[in-house]
Protein backbone atom coordinates (compact mmCIF):
# COMPACT_ATOMS: atom_id res chain seq x y z
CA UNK A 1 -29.60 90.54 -1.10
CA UNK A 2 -25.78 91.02 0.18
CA UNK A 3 -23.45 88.15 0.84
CA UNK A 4 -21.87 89.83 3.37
CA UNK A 5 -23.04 90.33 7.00
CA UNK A 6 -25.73 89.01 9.01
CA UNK A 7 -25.29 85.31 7.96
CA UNK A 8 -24.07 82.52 9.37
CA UNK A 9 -21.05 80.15 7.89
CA UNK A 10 -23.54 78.26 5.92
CA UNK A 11 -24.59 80.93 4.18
CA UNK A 12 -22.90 81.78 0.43
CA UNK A 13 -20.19 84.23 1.22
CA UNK A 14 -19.41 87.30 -1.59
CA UNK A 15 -16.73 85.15 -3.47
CA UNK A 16 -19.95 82.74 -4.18
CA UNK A 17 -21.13 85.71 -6.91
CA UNK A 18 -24.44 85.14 -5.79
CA UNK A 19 -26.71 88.36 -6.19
CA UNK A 20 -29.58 88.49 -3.46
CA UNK A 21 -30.72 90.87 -1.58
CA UNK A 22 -30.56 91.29 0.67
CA UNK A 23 -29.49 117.28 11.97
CA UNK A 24 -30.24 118.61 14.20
CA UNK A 25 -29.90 122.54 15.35
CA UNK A 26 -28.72 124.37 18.71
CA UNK A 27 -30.64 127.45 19.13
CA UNK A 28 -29.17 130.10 21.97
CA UNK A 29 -32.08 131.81 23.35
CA UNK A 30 -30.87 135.67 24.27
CA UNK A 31 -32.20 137.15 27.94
CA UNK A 32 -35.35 139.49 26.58
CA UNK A 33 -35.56 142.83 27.88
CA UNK A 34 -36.65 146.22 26.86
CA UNK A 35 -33.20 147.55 25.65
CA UNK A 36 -30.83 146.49 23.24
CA UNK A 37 -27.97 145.69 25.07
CA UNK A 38 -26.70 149.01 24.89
CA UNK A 39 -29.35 150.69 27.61
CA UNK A 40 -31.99 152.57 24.90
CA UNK A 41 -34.76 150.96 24.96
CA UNK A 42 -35.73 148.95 21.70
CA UNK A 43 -38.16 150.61 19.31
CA UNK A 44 -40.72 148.74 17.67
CA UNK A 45 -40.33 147.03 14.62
CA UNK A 46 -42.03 148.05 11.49
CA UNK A 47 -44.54 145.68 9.87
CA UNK A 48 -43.42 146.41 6.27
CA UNK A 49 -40.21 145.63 7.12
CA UNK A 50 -40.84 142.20 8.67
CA UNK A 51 -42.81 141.38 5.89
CA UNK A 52 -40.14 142.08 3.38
CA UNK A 53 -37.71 140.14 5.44
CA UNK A 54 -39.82 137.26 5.81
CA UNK A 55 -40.11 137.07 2.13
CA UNK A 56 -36.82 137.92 1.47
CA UNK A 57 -35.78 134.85 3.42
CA UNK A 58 -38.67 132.32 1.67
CA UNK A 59 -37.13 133.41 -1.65
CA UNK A 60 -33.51 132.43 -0.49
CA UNK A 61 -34.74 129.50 0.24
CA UNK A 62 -36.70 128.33 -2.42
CA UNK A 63 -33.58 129.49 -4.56
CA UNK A 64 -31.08 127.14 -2.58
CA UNK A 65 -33.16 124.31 -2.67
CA UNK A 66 -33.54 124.36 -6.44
CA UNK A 67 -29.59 125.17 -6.68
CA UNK A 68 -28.81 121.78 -4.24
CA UNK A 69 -30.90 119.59 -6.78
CA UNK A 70 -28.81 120.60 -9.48
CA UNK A 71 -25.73 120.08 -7.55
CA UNK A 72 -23.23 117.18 -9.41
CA UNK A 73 -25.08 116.85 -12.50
CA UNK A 74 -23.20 117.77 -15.59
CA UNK A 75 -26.07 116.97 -18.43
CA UNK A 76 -25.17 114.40 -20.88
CA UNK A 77 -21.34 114.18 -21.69
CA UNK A 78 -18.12 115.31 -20.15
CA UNK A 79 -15.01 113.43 -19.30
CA UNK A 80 -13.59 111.85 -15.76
CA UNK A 81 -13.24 115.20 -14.58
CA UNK A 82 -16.66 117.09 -14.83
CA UNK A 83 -18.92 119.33 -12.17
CA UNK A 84 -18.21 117.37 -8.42
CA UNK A 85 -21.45 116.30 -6.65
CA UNK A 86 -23.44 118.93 -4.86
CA UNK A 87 -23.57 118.36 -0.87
CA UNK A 88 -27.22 116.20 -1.53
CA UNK A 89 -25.05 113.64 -4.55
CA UNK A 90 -28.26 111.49 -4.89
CA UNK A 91 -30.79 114.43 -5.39
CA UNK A 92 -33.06 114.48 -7.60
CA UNK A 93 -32.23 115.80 -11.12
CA UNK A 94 -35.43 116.43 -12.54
CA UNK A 95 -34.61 113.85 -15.78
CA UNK A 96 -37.56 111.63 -16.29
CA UNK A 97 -37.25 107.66 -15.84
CA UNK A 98 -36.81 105.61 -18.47
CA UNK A 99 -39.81 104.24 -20.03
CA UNK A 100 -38.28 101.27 -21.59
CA UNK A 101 -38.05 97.44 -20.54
CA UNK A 102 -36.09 94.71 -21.38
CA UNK A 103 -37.52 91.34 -19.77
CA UNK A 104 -38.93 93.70 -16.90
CA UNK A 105 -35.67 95.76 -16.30
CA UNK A 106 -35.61 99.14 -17.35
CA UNK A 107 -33.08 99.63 -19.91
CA UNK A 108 -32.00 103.12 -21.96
CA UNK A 109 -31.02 105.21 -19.48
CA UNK A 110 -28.96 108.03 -20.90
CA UNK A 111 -25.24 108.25 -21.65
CA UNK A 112 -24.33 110.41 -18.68
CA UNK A 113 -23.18 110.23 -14.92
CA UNK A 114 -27.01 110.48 -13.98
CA UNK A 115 -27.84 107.62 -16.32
CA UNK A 116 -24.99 105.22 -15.45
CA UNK A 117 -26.40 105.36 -11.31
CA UNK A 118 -29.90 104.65 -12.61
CA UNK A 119 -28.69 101.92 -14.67
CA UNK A 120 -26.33 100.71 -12.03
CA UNK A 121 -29.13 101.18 -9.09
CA UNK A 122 -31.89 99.08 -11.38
CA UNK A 123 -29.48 96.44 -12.03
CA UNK A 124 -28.62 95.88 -8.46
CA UNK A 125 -32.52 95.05 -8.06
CA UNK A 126 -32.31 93.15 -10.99
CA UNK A 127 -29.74 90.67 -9.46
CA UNK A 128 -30.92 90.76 -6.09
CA UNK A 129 -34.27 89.05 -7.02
CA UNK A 130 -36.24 85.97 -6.64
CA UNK A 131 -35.82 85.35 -10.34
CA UNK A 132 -32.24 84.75 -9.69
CA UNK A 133 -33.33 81.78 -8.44
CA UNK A 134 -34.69 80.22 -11.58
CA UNK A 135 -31.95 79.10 -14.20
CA UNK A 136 -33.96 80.65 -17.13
CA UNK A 137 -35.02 83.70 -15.72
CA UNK A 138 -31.47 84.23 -14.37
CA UNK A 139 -29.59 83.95 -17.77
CA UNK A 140 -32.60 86.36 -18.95
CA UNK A 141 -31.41 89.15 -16.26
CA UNK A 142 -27.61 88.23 -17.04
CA UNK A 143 -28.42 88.67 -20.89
CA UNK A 144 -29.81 92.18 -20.07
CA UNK A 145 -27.62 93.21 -17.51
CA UNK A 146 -24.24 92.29 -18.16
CA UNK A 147 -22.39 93.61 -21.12
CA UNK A 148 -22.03 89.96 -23.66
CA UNK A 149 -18.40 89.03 -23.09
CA UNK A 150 -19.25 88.84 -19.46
CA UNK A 151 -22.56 86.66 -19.80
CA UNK A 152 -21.03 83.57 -20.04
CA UNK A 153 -18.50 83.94 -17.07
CA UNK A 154 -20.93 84.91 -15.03
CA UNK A 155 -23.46 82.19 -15.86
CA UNK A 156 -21.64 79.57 -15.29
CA UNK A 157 -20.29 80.57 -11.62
CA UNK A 158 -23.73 81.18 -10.62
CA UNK A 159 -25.19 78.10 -12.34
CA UNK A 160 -22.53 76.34 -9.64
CA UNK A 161 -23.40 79.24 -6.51
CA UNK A 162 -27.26 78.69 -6.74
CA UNK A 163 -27.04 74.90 -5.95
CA UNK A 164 -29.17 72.39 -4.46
CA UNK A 165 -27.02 72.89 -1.14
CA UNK A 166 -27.73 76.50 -1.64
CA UNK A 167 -31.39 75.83 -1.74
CA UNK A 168 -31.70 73.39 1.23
CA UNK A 169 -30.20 76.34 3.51
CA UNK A 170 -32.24 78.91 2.74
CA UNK A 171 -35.27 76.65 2.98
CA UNK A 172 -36.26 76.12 -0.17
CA UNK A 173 -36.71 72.73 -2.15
CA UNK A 174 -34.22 70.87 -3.86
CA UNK A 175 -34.61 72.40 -7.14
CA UNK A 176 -35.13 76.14 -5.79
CA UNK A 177 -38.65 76.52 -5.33
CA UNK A 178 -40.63 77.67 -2.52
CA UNK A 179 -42.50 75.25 0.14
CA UNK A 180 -46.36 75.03 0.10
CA UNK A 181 -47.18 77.65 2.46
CA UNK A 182 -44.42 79.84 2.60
CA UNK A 183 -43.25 82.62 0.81
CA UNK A 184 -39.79 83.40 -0.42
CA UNK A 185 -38.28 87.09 -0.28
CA UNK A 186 -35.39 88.11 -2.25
CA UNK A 187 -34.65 91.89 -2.81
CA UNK A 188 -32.33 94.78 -2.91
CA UNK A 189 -33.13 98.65 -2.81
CA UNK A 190 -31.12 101.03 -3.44
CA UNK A 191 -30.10 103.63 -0.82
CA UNK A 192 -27.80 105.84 -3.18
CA UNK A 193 -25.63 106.06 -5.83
CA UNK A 194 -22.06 107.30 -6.17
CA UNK A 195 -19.98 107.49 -9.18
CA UNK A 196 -16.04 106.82 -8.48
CA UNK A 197 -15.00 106.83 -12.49
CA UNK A 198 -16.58 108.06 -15.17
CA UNK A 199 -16.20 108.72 -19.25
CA UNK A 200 -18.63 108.97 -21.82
CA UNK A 201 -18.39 105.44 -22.27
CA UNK A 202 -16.82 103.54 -19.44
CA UNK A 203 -17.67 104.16 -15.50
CA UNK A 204 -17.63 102.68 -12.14
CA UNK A 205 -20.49 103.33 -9.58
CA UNK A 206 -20.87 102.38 -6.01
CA UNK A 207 -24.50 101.17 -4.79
CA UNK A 208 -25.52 101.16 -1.01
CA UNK A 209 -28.28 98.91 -0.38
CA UNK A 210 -30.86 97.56 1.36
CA UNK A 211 -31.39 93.65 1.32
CA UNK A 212 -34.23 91.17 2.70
CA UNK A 213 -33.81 87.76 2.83
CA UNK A 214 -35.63 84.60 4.26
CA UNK A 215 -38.66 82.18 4.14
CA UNK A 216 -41.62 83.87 5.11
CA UNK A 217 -44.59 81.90 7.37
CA UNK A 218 -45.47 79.56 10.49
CA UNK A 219 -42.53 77.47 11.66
CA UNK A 220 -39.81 78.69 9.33
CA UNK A 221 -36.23 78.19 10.18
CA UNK A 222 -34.89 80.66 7.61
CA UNK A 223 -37.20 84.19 8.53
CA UNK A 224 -36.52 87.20 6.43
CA UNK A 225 -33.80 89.13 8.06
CA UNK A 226 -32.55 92.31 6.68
CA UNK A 227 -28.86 93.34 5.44
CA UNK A 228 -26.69 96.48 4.47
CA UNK A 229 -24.18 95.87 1.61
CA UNK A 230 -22.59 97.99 -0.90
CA UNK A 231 -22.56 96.78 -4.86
CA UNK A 232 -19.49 98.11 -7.09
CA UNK A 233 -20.32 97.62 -10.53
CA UNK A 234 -17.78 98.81 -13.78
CA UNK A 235 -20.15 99.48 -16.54
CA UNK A 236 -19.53 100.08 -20.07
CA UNK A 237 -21.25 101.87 -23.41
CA UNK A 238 -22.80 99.10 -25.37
CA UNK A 239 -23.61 98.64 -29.06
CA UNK A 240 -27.40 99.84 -29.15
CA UNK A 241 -27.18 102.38 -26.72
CA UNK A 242 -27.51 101.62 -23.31
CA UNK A 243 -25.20 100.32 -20.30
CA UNK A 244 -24.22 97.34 -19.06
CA UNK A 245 -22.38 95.47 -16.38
CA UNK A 246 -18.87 94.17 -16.80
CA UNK A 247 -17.77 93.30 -13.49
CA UNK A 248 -19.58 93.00 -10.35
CA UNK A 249 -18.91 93.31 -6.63
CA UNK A 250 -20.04 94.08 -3.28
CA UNK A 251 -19.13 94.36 0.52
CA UNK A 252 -20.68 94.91 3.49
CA UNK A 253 -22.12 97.76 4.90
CA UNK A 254 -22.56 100.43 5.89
CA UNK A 255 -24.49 99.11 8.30
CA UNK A 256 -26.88 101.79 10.55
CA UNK A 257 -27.41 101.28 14.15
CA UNK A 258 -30.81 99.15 14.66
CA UNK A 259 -33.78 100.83 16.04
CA UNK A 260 -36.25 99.84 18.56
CA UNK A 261 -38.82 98.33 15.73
CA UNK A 262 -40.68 95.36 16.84
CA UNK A 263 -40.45 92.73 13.96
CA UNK A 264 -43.31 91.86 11.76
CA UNK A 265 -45.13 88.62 11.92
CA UNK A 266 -44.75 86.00 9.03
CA UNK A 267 -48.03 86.77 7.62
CA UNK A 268 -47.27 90.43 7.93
CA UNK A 269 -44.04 90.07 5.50
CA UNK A 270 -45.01 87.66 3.25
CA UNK A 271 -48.13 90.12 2.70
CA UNK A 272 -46.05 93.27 1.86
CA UNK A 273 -44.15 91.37 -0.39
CA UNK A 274 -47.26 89.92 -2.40
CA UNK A 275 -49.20 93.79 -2.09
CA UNK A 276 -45.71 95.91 -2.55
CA UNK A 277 -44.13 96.31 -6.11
CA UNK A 278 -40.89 97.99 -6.84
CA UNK A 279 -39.82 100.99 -8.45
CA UNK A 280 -37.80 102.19 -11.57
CA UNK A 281 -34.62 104.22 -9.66
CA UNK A 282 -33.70 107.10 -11.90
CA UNK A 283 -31.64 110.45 -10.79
């Protein structure tokens, strides 16, 4: 989940490099009469015609949904300049997921603007979960995710963020795991993707997120709370052919207005978690 926004001072802050998640239309109704507006009176319309109009105006649509899907995609090379996103930038683009793993991240995407967001998107879950939390399973995700001459810098400043003083405010015991009755929830989801640099084998892409955060269950001090943060990641074109992180950032927001929900109960959330899995984020 984010580092920024929602937290109090005690909380890790993003210089801490610590990953966790964390229209409408007017219509103008005319007067109805019997005349057109010119004083003859209006002669029936003809079913044929209405019929051909009707599907006349299904077929338009069909064909400008299918055109906004495609819109932005520009296949599998290209330079910095390439096709702009359509007005929909994180449609769908009809390229299947990736059916590789790597330690339980998917892995291979393809060397194009579509495949750096997917890779960029699945990493952001990556480093936004509870495994984080776990020394060993944390240098496994770094090992996948980040491209090898950044591994070690990054291990080390989050072997120092995810500390025993890090651990006692969220909750958790002294060496990061989870109370006897609670459950801890780390995790980010993606809202979209947005690529602000890209060549076939360097490229930066923007994440908007979703983050929950918190001890879940009866008397907890630390309840999962939700946050809205934004990951900037500069990937590159790795030997073996797939991408990887170099650099890593994030801010907060944008943050939504809340709505009216009425929060969950403890058991409630630390149920989803348990019953809910994630998902594989391809374009």
């Amino acid at each position: 989940m984010s580092l920024g926004g929602g937290y109090d001072d005690d909380r890790p802050g993003p210089e801490d490099d610590v990953f966790y998640g964390g229209t409408g239309t007017t219509r103008t109704r005319l007067p109805e009469g019997d005349g057109d507006g010119y004083g003859a009176p209006r002669r029936p319309a003809r079913a044929s015609r209405s019929l051909v109009t009707v599907v006349g105006v299904v077929v338009l649509l069909i064909a400008a949904i299918a055109f906004a899907n495609q819109g932005g995609e520009d296949g599998d090379g290209g330079g910095s300049g390439g096709s702009k996103p359509g007005a929909n930038p994180t449609a769908a683009s009809g390229e299947d997921a990736v059916g590789t793993k790597d330690g339980g991240i998917p892995v291979g995407f393809k060397q194009s603007r579509t495949g750096v967001q997917s890779a960029a998107a699945n990493y952001a879950v990556a480093l936004g979960s509870y495994d984080m939390f776990e020394k060993d399973k944390r240098r496994n995700i770094l090992a996948v995710v980040m491209a090898p001459q950044s591994v070690q810098r990054f291990e080390e400043s989050l072997d120092k963020a995810y500390s025993a003083d890090l651990f006692k405010n969220l909750g958790l015991n002294q060496d990061g795991t989870t109370p006897k009755g609670f459950t801890f929830v780390s995790r980010t989801t993606p809202i979209g993707t947005k690529v602000t640099s890209y060549s076939n084998d360097k490229a930066t892409v923007e994440v908007w997120c979703s983050g929950l955060l918190g001890l879940a269950g009866e008397g907890s001090t630390n309840p999962v709370t939700s946050d809205w943060f934004t990951i900037t990641m500069e990937l590159e074109w790795v030997e073996g052919g797939h991408w990887q992180a170099v650099t890593h950032s994030q801010k907060a927001g944008p943050t939504p207005v809340p709505g009216d929900d009425r929060a969950s109960g403890a058991d409630d959330i630390a149920d989803a978690v348990e019953q809910y899995g994630g998902f594989t984020y391809a374009r």
